[in-house]
Structure formats: C-alpha cells, structure tokens
Protein backbone atom coordinates (compact mmCIF):
# COMPACT_ATOMS: atom_id res chain seq x y z
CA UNK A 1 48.70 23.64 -100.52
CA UNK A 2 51.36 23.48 -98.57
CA UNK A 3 54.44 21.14 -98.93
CA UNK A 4 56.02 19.81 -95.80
CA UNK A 5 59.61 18.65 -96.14
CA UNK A 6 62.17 17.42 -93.00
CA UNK A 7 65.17 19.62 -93.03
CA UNK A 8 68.47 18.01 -94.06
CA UNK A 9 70.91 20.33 -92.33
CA UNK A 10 74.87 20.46 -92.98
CA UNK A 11 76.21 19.67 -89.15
CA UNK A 12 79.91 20.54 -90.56
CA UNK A 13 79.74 24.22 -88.87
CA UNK A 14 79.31 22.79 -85.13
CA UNK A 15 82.91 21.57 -85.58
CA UNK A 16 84.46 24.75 -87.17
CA UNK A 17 86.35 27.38 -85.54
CA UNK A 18 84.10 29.41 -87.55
CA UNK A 19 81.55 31.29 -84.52
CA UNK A 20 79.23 32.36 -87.99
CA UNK A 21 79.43 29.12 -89.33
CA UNK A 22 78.69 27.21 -85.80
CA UNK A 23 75.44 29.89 -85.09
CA UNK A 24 73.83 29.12 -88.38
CA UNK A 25 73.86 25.39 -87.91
CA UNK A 26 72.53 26.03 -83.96
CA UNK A 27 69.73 27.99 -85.60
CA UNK A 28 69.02 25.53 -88.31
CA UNK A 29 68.81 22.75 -85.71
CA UNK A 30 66.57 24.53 -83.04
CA UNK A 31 63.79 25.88 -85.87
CA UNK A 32 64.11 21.91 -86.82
CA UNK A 33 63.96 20.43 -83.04
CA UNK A 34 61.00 23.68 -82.64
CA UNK A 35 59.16 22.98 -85.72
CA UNK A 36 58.28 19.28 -86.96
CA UNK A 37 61.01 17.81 -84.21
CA UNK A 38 62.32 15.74 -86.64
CA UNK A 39 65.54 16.13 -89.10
CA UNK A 40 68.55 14.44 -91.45
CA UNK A 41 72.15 15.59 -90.87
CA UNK A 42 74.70 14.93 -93.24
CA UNK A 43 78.24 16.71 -93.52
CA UNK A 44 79.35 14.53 -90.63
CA UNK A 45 82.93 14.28 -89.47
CA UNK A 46 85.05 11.68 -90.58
CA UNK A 47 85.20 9.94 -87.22
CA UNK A 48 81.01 9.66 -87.44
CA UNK A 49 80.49 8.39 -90.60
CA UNK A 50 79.24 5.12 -91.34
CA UNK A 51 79.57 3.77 -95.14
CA UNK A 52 77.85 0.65 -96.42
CA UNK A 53 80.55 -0.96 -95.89
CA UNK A 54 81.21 -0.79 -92.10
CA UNK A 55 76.86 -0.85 -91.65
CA UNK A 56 77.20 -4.10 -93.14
CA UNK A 57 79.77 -5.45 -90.74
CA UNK A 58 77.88 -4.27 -87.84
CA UNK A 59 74.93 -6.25 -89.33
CA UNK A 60 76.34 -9.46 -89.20
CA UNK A 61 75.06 -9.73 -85.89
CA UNK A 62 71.62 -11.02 -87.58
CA UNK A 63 73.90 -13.39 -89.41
CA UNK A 64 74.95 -15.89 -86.03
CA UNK A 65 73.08 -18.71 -85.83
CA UNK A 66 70.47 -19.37 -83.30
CA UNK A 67 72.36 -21.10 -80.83
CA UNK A 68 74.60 -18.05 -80.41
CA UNK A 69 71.80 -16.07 -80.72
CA UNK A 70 70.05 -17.45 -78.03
CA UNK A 71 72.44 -16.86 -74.82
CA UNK A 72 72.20 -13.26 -75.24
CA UNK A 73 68.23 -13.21 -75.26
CA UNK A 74 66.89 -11.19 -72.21
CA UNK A 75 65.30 -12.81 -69.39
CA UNK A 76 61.66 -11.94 -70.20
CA UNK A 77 62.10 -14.34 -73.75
CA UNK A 78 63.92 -17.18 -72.17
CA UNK A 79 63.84 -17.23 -67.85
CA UNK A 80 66.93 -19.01 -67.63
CA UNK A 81 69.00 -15.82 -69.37
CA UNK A 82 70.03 -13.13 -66.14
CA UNK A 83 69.87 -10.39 -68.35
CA UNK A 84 66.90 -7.82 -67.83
CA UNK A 85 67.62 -4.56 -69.53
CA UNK A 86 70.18 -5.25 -72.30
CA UNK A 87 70.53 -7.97 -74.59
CA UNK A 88 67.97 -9.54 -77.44
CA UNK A 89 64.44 -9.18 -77.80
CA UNK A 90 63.23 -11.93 -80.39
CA UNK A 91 60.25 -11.50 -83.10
CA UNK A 92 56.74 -11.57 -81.58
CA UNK A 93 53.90 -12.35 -83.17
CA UNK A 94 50.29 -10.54 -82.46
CA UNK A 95 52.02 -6.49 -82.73
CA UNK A 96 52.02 -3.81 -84.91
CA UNK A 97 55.62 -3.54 -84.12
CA UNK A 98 57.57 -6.67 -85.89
CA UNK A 99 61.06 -6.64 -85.31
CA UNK A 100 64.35 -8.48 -83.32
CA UNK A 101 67.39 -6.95 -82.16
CA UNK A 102 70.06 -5.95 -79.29
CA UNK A 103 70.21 -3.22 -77.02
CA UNK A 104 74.16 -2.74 -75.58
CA UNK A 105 74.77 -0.37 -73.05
CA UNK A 106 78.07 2.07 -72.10
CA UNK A 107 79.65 -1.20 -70.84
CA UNK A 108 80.52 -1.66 -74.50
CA UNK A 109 83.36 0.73 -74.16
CA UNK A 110 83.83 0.98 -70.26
CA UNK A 111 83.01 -2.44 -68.39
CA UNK A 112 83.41 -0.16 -65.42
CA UNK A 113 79.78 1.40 -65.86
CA UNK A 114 78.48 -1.87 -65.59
CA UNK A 115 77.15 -3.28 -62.19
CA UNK A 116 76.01 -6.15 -61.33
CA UNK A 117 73.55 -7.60 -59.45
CA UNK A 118 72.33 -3.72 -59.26
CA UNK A 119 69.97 -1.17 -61.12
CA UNK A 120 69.12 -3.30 -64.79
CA UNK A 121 69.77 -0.58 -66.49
CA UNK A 122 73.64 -0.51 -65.42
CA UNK A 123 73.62 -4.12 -66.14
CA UNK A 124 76.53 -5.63 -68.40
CA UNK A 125 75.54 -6.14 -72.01
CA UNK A 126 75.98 -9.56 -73.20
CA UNK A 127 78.34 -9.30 -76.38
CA UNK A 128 78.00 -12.32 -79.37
CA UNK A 129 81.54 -14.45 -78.73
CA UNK A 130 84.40 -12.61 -80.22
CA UNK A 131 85.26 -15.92 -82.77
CA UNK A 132 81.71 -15.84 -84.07
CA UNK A 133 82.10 -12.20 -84.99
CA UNK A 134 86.03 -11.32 -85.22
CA UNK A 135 86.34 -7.78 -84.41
CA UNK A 136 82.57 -6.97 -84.25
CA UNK A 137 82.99 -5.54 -80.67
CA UNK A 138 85.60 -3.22 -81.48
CA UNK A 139 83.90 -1.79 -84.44
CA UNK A 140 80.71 -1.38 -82.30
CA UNK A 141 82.33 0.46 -79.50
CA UNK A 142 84.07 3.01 -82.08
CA UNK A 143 81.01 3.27 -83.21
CA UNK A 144 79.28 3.98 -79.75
CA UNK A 145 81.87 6.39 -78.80
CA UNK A 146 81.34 8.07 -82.04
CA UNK A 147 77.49 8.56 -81.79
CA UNK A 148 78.05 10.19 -77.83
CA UNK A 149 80.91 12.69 -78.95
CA UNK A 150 78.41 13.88 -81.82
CA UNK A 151 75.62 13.51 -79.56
CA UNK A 152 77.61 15.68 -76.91
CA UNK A 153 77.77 18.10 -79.65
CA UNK A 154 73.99 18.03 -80.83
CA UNK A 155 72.80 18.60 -77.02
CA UNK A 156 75.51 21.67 -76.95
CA UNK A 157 73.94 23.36 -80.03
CA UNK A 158 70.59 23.14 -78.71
CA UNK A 159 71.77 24.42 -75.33
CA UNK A 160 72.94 27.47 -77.21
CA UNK A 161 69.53 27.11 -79.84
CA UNK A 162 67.46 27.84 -76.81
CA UNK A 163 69.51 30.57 -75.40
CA UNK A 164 71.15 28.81 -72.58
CA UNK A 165 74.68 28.27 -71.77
CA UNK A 166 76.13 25.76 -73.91
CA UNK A 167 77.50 22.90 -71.05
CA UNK A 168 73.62 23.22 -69.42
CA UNK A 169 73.02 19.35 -70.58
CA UNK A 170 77.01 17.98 -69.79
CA UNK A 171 76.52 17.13 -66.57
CA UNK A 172 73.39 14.79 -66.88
CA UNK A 173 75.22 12.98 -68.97
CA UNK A 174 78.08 11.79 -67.32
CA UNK A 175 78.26 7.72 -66.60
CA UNK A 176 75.22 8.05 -68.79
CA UNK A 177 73.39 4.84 -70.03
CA UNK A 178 73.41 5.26 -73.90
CA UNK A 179 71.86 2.68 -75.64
CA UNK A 180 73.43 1.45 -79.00
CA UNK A 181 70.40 -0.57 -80.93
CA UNK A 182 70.60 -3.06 -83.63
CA UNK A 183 66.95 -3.81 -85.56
CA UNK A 184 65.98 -6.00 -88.11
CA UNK A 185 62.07 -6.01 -89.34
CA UNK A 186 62.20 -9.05 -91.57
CA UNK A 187 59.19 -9.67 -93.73
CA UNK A 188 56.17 -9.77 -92.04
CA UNK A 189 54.53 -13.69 -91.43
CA UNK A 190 50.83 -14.70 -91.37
CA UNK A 191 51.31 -15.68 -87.82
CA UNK A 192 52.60 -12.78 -87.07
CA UNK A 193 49.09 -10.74 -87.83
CA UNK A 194 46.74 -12.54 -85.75
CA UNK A 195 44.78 -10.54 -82.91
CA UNK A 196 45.92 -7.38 -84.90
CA UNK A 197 42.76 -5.46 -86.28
CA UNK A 198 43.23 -3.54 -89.75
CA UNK A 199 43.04 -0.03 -87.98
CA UNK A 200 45.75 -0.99 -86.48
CA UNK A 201 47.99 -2.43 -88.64
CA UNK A 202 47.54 -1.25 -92.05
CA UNK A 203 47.89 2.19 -93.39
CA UNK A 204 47.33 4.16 -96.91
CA UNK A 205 50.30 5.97 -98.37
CA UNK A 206 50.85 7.38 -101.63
CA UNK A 207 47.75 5.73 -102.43
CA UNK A 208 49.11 2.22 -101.34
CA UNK A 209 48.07 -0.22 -98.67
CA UNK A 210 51.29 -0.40 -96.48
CA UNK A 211 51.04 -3.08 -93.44
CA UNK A 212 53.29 -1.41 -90.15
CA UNK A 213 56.36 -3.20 -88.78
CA UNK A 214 56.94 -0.09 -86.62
CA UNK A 215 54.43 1.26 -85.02
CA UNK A 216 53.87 4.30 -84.54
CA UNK A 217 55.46 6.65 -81.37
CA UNK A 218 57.73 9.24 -79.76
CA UNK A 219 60.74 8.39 -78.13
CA UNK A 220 61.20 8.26 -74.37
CA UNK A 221 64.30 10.04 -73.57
CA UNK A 222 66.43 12.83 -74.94
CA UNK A 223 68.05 12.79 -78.41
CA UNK A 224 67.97 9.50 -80.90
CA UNK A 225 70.64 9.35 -83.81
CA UNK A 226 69.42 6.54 -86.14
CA UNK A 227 71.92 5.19 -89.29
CA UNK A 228 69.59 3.57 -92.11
CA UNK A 229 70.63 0.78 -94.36
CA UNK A 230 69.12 2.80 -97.65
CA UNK A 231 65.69 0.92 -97.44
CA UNK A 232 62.60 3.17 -97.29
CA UNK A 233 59.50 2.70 -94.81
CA UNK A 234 60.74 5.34 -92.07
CA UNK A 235 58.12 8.09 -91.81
CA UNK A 236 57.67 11.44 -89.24
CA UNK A 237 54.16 12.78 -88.29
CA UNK A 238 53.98 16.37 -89.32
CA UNK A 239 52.25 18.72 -86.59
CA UNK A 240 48.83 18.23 -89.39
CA UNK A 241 48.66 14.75 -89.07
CA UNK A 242 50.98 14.19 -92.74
CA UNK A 243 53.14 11.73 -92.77
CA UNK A 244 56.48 12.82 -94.39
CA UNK A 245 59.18 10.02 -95.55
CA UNK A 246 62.86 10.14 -93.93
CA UNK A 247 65.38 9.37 -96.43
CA UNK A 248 67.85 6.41 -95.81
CA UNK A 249 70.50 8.71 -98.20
CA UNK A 250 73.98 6.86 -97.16
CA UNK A 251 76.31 9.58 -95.57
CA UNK A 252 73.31 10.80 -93.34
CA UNK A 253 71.50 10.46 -89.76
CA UNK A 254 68.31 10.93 -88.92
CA UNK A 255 67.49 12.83 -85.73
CA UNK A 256 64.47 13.09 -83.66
CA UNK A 257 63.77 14.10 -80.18
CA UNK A 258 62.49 12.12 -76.74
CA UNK A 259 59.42 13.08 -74.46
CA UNK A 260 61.90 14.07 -71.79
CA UNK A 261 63.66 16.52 -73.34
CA UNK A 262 60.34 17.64 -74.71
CA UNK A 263 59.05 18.31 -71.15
CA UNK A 264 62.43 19.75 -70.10
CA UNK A 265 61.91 22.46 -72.59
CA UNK A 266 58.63 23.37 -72.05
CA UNK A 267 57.35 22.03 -75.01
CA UNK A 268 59.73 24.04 -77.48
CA UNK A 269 61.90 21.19 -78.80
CA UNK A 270 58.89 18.78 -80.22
CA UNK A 271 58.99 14.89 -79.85
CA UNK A 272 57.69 13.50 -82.74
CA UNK A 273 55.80 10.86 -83.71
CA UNK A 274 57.72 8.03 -86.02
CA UNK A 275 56.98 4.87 -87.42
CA UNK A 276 58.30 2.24 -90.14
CA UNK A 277 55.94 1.32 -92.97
CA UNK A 278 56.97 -2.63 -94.82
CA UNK A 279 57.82 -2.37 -98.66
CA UNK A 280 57.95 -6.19 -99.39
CA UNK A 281 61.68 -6.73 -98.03
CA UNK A 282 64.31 -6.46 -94.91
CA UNK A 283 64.95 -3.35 -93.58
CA UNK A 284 67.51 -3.05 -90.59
CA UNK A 285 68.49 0.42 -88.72
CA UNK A 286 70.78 1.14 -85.97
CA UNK A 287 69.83 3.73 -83.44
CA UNK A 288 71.89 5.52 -80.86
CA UNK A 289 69.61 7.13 -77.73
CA UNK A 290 71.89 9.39 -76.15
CA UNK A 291 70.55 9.13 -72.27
CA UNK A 292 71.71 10.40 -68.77
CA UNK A 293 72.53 8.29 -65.57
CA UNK A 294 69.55 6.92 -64.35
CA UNK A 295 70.00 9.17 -61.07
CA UNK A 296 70.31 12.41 -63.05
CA UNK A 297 67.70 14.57 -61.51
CA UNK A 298 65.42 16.07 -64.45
CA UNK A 299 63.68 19.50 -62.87
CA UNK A 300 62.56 22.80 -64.47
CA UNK A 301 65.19 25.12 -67.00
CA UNK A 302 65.86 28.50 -66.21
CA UNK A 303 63.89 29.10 -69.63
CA UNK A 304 60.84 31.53 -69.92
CA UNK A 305 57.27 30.03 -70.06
CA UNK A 306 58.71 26.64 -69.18
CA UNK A 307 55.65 25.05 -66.91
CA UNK A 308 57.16 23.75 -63.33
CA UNK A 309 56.86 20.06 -62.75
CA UNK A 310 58.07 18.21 -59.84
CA UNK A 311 62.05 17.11 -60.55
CA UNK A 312 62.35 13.17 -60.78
CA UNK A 313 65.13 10.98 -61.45
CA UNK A 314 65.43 9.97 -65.35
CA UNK A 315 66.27 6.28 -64.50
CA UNK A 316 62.60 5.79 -63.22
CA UNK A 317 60.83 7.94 -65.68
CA UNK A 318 62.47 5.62 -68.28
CA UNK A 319 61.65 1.96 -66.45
CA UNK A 320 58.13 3.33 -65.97
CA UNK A 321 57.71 4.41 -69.30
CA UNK A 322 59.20 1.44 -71.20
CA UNK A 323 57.74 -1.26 -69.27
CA UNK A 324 54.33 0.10 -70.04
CA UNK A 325 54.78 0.97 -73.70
CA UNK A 326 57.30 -0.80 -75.34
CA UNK A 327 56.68 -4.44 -76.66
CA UNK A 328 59.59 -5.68 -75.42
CA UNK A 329 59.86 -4.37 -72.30
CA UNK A 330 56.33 -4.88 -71.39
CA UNK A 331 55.34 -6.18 -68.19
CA UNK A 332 58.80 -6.59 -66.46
CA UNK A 333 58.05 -3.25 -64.10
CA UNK A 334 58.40 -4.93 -60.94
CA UNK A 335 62.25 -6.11 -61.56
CA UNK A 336 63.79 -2.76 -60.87
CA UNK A 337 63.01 -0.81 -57.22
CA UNK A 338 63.04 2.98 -57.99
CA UNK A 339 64.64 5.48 -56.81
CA UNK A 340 61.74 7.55 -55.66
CA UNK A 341 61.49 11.51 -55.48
CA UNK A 342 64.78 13.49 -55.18
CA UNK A 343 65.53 14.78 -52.04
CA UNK A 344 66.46 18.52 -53.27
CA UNK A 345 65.04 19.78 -56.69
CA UNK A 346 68.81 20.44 -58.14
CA UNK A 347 69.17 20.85 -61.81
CA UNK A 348 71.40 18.90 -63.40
CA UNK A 349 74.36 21.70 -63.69
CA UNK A 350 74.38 21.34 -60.11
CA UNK A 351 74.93 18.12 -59.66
C-alpha cells in the first residue's frame, strides 16, 4: 500500500543566482501544486521567517480585552461597526467551523489602497489602538510585505512550472487586496455543538474520534501561505480521499492553492481540500492569501488543453463565493454592487 506524504520542498534556490538551482525548486513546486496541491516550504529567506518569538507577538492580538476587541468587529456581528469586509469575525456557535479572528487588508502597509465609502473589499482595516499593542502594527505590516514579496516569487516559479513566461501573473497583482489573517480555534464549548449532526462534525483519525474546528474546504482565490504555531490538527485531502497531516515544524509554511487559480490553469495546479481537526487545546495560525485587484480580469492562459470560460472580474468571483460559503461572510451578498462582465476578454498581462 501506498504511502502518501506532502512534499516539504527547500524554496532557497528561487532566490539564487544559481539558473540549476532555481529550475529544480520550479519543478519541485509544480509536481507539488500538479499532484496533491498541497505542500511545506522551509529554507526561507531571512526577511520571511517567522520564529516563535515574533508569532507570539503577533498573537497578542487575542490577548486585548473585549472592549478593544469589540470596535474592530465587522458590521454583520455588531450593526453599529461600518466595517464590511475587514475586521473581526467573533466565535459562533451551531458550525463545524469554530474559530475568531481578523482579516487586514493592503491598507496595512499603504493607507492609499484603501477607499472609502467604495468597493468593501478596498475598505480600510480597522487596526487594535497602537497603546494597547505597542508596535504590533509595524511588526504586522513587515510581516505582510514579507508574505507578498515571497508570494510574488511563488506565483513566478509556477509561471515558469507551467511553461509560461515568468511575469504572466505580475500584473494581476498590482494594488492587489492581500489578506493577512489572524485565527484562534479555542476549545470547543457545549453550546457551541448544537444543531451540528455527528456526520458533520466528528471524524475518525488514527483510530481516534476527533471533533472539527475547521471544516473542511478549498480556498477561493490564488495562493495561501499559512505560519502554524507548532500545534497539530491541520490536515490535506489526498486525491483518494486520505487525509494526510501538515506539520506545524517552526521555520516552515504551508502552501496550498485557491479554486481560481485552479480554473486558470485548466485544472493542472490542484486546489485542495483542508481542514483543522481539535486535539484538546488552542491552536492559532496566521494565513496570508495572496489575491489580485478586485477588477483584475481572470480569462483563459495561453496553455494547451486549458478549457475556455468566459473572463470575469476576480473581485466578484470572490464576494460571490465568500458570501455563500464562508461562515463569516455569509449572507452579506447584497452590500457590494458588482462589477459585472468585462467589456473585452484581456488577460491580465494586458492590462
């Protein structure tokens, strides 16, 4: 029988001078992205590495109190917040999914990309108050502006993984609206289980009954870098139907893959299903989801056997998607107008 494994590839290459060195990591990546969709970088550059240390820092934001807590809670949890898009989505009870966190845009490090009173998802991210968290929002911007340069880099190497010029992806990108996430899933409450049925909320694994606190899914966008805090419960869905654990090893990221970039591709780089089992304690993550501008126009690659599909703007593929799927986003669709169907079917490098 067959043992399934995630591949923990070296990334160091992709920054070398070395051409050898830079083509076995592209290849590495793209039989990764092609196979199970799903991998764990390590060898990162100085400038992207997170130790304990610093991950604990950026953590303290689940260490305010509630009443600073509570200004930055989106509008859906508390109607008298203006945020819609970015800011903090509380516990809920009655989910598979049991967590709380913050979602801060490219605002972080630009306020320029901001805009308000427009499109929510160029709204400006509401920030805890700099004398609650003394230099919290600097060390979360280097950190954002770490996670798109090696991002940048990623999307370059599968560019070239897939035989296409390396800059095909740069443009999209641009004024894109990366999305730096903070999660905690705290212990799971009895209140917290009611309406959920067994089927879906409990799962066998290494021949132990594990409740979810993640359920299960594939991302929505492009390419998701996500730093663990060295407790265990992450899991990837094999192309079988096996579950395989992701290690939290410090010094590495996981990497997975979004349906967009899935359908841009033709089906070549996989989006995989994920999800986070409970052990019996905390377990807190910080993801990175390197997106586009929400008016980059997504249409077919100049790639062989890639099906044509009618070119759409990511920004409403996204609201669509979210507001449908995910918990808290759920049933806010009608608070962003789209943009509708793009007048000329350009490609991104056009743009």
């Amino acid at each position: 029988m067959r043992t399934h494994t995630i591949a923990n590839i070296s990334v160091a290459g992709l920054f070398s001078p070395d051409l050898a060195r830079q083509r076995e990591v592209d290849e590495a990546i793209a039989a990764a992205a092609q196979d199970i969709g799903f991998l764990v970088i390590n060898d990162l550059p100085a400038w992207a590495r997170l130790d304990a240390t610093q991950r604990r820092a950026l953590l303290q934001l689940f260490a305010l109190p509630p009443e600073q807590i509570r200004p930055l809670w989106l509008r859906k949890f508390d109607e008298g917040q203006p945020n819609i898009y970015r800011g903090w989505f509380p516990l809920q009870n009655g989910f598979p999914t049991y967590k709380e966190g913050m979602d801060i845009g490219p605002d972080l490090v630009d306020p320029a990309l901001a805009v308000h009173g427009g499109d929510p998802l160029r709204e400006p991210s509401p920030l805890p108050p700099e004398h609650a968290l003394p230099q919290w929002r600097a060390a979360a911007a280097q950190y954002y502006v770490a996670m798109s340069r090696l991002s940048a880099a990623l999307m370059r190497s599968m560019a070239r993984g897939l035989g296409l010029p390396e800059t095909t992806f740069d443009a999209a990108f641009e004024q894109g609206i990366s999305t730096l996430r903070f999660i905690r899933y705290p212990l799971r409450t009895p209140q917290s289980l009611v309406a959920i049925t067994d089927e879906a909320m409990w799962t066998e694994h290494q021949g132990q009954r594990r409740y979810l606190t993640g359920r299960a899914h594939a991302d929505t966008g492009f390419l998701t870098l996500l730093a663990q805090d060295g407790v265990d419960g992450l899991q990837a869905q094999h192309r079988d139907g096996t579950w395989l654990d992701i290690s939290p090893a410090e010094g590495t990221l996981a990497v997975n893959f979004g349906k967009v970039l899935q359908r841009w591709t033709g089906g070549r780089v996989k989006a995989t299903q994920h999800r986070v089992l409970g052990n019996g304690v905390e377990r807190c993550s910080i993801p990175f989801f390197y997106e586009p501008r929400p008016d980059a126009v997504i249409a077919p690659l100049p790639l062989a056997e890639v099906p044509p599909f009618d070119p759409f703007y990511y920004g409403d593929h996204l609201w669509e998607t979210i507001t449908v799927h995910n918990v808290e986003f759920r049933g806010i669709g009608h608070l962003r107008q789209p943009l509708g169907k793009p007048v000329a079917a350009l490609h991104p490098m056009a743009e």
